[in-house]
N, C-alpha and C. Protein backbone atom coordinates (compact mmCIF):
# COMPACT_ATOMS: atom_id res chain seq x y z
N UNK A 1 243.41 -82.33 -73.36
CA UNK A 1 242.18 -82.86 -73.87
C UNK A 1 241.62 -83.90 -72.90
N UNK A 2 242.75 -85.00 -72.37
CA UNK A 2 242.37 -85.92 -71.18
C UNK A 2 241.41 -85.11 -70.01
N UNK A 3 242.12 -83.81 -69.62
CA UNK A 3 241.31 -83.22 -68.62
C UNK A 3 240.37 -82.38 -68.64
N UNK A 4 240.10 -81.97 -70.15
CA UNK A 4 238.47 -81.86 -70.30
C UNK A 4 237.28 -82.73 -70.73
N UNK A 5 238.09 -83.89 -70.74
CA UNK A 5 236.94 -85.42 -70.75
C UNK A 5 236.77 -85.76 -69.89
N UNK A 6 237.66 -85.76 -68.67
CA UNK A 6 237.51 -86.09 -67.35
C UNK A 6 236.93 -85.31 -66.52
N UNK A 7 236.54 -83.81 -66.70
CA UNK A 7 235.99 -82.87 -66.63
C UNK A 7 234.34 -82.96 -66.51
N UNK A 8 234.45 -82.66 -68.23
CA UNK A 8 232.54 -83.22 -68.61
C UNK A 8 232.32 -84.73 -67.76
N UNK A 9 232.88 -85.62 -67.96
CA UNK A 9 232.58 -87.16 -68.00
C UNK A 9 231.82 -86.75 -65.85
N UNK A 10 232.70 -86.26 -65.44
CA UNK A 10 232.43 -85.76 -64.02
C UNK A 10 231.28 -85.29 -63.69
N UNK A 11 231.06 -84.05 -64.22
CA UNK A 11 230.11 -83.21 -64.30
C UNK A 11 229.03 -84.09 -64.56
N UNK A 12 228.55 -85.21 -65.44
CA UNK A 12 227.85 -85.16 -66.09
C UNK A 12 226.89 -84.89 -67.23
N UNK A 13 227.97 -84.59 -67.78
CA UNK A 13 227.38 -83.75 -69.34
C UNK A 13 228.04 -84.11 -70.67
N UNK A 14 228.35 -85.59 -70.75
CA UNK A 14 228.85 -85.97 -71.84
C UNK A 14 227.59 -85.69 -72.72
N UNK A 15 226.51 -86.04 -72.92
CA UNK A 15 225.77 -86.31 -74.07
C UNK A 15 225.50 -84.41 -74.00
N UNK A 16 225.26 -83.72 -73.43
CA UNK A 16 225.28 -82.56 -74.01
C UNK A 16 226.71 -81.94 -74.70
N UNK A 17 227.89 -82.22 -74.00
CA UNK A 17 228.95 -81.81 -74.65
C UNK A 17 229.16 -82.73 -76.08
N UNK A 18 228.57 -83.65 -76.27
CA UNK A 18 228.89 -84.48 -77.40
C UNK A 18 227.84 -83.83 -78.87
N UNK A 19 226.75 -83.30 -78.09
CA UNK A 19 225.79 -82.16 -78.48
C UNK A 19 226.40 -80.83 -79.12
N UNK A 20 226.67 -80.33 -78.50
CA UNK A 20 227.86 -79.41 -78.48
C UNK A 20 228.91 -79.31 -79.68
N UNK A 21 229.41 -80.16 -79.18
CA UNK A 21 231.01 -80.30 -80.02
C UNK A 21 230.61 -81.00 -81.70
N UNK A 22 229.78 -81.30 -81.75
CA UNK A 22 229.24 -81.70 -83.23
C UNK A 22 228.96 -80.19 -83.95
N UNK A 23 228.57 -79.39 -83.14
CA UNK A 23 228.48 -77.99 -84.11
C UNK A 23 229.37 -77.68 -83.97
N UNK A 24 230.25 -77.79 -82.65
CA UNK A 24 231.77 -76.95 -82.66
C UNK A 24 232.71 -77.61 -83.91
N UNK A 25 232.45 -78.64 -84.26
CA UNK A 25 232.94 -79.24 -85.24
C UNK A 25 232.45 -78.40 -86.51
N UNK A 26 231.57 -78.22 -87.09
CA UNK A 26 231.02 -77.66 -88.16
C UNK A 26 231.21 -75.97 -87.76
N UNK A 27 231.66 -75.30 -86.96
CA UNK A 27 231.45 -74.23 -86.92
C UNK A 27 232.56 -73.34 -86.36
N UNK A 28 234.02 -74.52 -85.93
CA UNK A 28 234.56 -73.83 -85.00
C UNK A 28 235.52 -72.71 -85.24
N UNK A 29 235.66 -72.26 -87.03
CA UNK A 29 236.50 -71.51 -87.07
C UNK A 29 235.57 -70.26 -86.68
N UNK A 30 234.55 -70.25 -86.97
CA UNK A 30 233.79 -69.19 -86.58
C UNK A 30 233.51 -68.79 -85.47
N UNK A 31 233.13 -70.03 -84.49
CA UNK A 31 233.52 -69.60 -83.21
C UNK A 31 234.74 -68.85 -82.50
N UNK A 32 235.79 -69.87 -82.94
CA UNK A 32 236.75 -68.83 -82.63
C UNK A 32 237.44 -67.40 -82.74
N UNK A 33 236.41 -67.42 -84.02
CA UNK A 33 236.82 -65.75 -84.47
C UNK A 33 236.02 -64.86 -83.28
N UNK A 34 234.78 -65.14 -83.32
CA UNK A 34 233.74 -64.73 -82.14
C UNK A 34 234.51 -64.61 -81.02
N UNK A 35 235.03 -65.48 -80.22
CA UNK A 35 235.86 -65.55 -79.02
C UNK A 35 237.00 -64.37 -79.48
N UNK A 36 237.27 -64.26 -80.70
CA UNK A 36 238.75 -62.92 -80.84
C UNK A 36 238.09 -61.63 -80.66
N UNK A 37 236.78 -61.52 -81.51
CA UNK A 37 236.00 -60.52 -81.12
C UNK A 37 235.62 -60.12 -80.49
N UNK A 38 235.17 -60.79 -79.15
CA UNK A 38 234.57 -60.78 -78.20
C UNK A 38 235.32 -60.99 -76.91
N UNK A 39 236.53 -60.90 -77.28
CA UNK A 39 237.76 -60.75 -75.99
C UNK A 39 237.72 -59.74 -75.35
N UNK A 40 237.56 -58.23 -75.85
CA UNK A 40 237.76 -57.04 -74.83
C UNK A 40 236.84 -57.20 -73.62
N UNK A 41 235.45 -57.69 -73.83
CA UNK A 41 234.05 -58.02 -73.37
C UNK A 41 234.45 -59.12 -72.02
N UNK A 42 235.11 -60.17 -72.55
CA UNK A 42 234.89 -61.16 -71.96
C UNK A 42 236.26 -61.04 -71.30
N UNK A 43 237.46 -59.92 -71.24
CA UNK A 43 238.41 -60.14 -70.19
C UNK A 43 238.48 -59.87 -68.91
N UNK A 44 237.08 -59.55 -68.32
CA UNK A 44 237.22 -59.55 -66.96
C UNK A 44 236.46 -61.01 -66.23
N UNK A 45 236.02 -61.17 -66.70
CA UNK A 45 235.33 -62.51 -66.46
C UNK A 45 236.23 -63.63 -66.75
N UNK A 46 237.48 -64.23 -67.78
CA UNK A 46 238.48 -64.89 -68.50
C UNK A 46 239.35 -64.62 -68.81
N UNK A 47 240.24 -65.05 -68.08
CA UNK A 47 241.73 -64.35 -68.21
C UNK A 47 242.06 -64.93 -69.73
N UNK A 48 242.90 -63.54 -70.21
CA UNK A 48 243.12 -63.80 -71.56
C UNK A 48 243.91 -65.01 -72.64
N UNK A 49 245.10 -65.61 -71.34
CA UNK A 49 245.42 -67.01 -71.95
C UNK A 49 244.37 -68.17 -72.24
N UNK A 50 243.64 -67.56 -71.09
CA UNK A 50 242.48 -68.94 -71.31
C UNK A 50 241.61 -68.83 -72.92
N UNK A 51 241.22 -67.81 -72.87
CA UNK A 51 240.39 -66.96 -74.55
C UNK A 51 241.41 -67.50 -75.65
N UNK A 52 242.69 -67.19 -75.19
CA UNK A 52 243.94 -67.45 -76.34
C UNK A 52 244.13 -69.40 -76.64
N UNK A 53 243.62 -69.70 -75.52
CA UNK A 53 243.90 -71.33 -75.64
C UNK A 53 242.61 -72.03 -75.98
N UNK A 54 241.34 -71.73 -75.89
CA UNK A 54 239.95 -71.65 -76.25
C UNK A 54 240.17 -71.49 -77.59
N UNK A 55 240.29 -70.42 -78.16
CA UNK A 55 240.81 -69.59 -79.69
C UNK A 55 241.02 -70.90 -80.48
N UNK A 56 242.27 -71.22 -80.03
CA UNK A 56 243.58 -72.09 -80.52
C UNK A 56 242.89 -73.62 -80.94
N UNK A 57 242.33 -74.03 -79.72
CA UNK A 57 241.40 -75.38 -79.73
C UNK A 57 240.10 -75.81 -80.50
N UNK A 58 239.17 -74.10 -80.80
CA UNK A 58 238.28 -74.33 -81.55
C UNK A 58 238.80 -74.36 -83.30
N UNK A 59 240.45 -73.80 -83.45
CA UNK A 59 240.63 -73.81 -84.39
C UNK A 59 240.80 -74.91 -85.66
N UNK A 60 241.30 -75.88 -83.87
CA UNK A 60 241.86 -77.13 -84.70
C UNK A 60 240.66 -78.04 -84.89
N UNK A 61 240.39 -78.54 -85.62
CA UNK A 61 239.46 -79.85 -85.92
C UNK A 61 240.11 -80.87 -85.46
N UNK A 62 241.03 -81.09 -85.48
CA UNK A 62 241.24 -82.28 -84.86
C UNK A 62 241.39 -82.55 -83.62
N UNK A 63 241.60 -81.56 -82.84
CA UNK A 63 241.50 -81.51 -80.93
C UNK A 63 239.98 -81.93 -80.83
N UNK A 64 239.03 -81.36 -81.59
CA UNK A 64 237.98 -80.72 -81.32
C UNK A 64 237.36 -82.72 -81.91
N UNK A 65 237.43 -83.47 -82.71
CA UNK A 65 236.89 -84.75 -83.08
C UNK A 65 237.60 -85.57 -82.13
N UNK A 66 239.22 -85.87 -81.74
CA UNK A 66 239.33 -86.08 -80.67
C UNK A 66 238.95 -86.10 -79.76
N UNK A 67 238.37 -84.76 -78.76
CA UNK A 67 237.77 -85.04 -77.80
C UNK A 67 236.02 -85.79 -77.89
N UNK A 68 235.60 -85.62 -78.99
CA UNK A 68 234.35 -85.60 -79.37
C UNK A 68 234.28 -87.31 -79.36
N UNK A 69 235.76 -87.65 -80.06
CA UNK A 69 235.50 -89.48 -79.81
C UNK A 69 235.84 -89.94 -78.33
N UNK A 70 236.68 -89.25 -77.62
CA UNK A 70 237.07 -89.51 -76.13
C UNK A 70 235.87 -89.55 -75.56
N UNK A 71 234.68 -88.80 -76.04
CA UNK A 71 233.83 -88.65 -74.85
C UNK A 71 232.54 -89.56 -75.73
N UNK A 72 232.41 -89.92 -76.56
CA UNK A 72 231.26 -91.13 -77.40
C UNK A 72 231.97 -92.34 -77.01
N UNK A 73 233.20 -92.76 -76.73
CA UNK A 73 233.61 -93.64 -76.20
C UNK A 73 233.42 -93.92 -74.62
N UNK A 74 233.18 -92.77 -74.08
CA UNK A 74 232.87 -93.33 -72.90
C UNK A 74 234.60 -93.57 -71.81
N UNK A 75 235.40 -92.95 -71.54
CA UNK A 75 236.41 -93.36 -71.05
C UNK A 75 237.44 -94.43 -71.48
């Protein structure tokens, strides 16, 4: 989670990922089902652990408010 705050925070895209992750919050079991569905599609482009660990992360709410306070905090 450290290294996808340090990630965005880099990039420049905290306030959009903070954008973001407020619906991923409200939405993420659904997302992740989408990402299960949408695996055959998306395995040449994403190797499949990555889809499987994506999956896993939108599942949890609490990874997902975690990072969401890591990155409204600002580092």
């Amino acid at each position: 989670m450290e290294e996808w705050a340090q990630r965005i925070e880099k990039a420049g895209l905290s306030p959009v990922a903070v954008l973001l992750l407020g619906t991923v919050r409200a939405l993420g079991f659904v997302a992740a089902q989408a990402l299960l569905f949408g695996q055959p599609l998306l395995n040449g482009l994403v190797s499949p652990a990555a889809l499987e660990r994506a999956g896993d992360w939108l599942e949890s709410p609490q990874q997902v408010e975690q990072l969401l306070q890591r990155l409204e905090e600002g580092g």
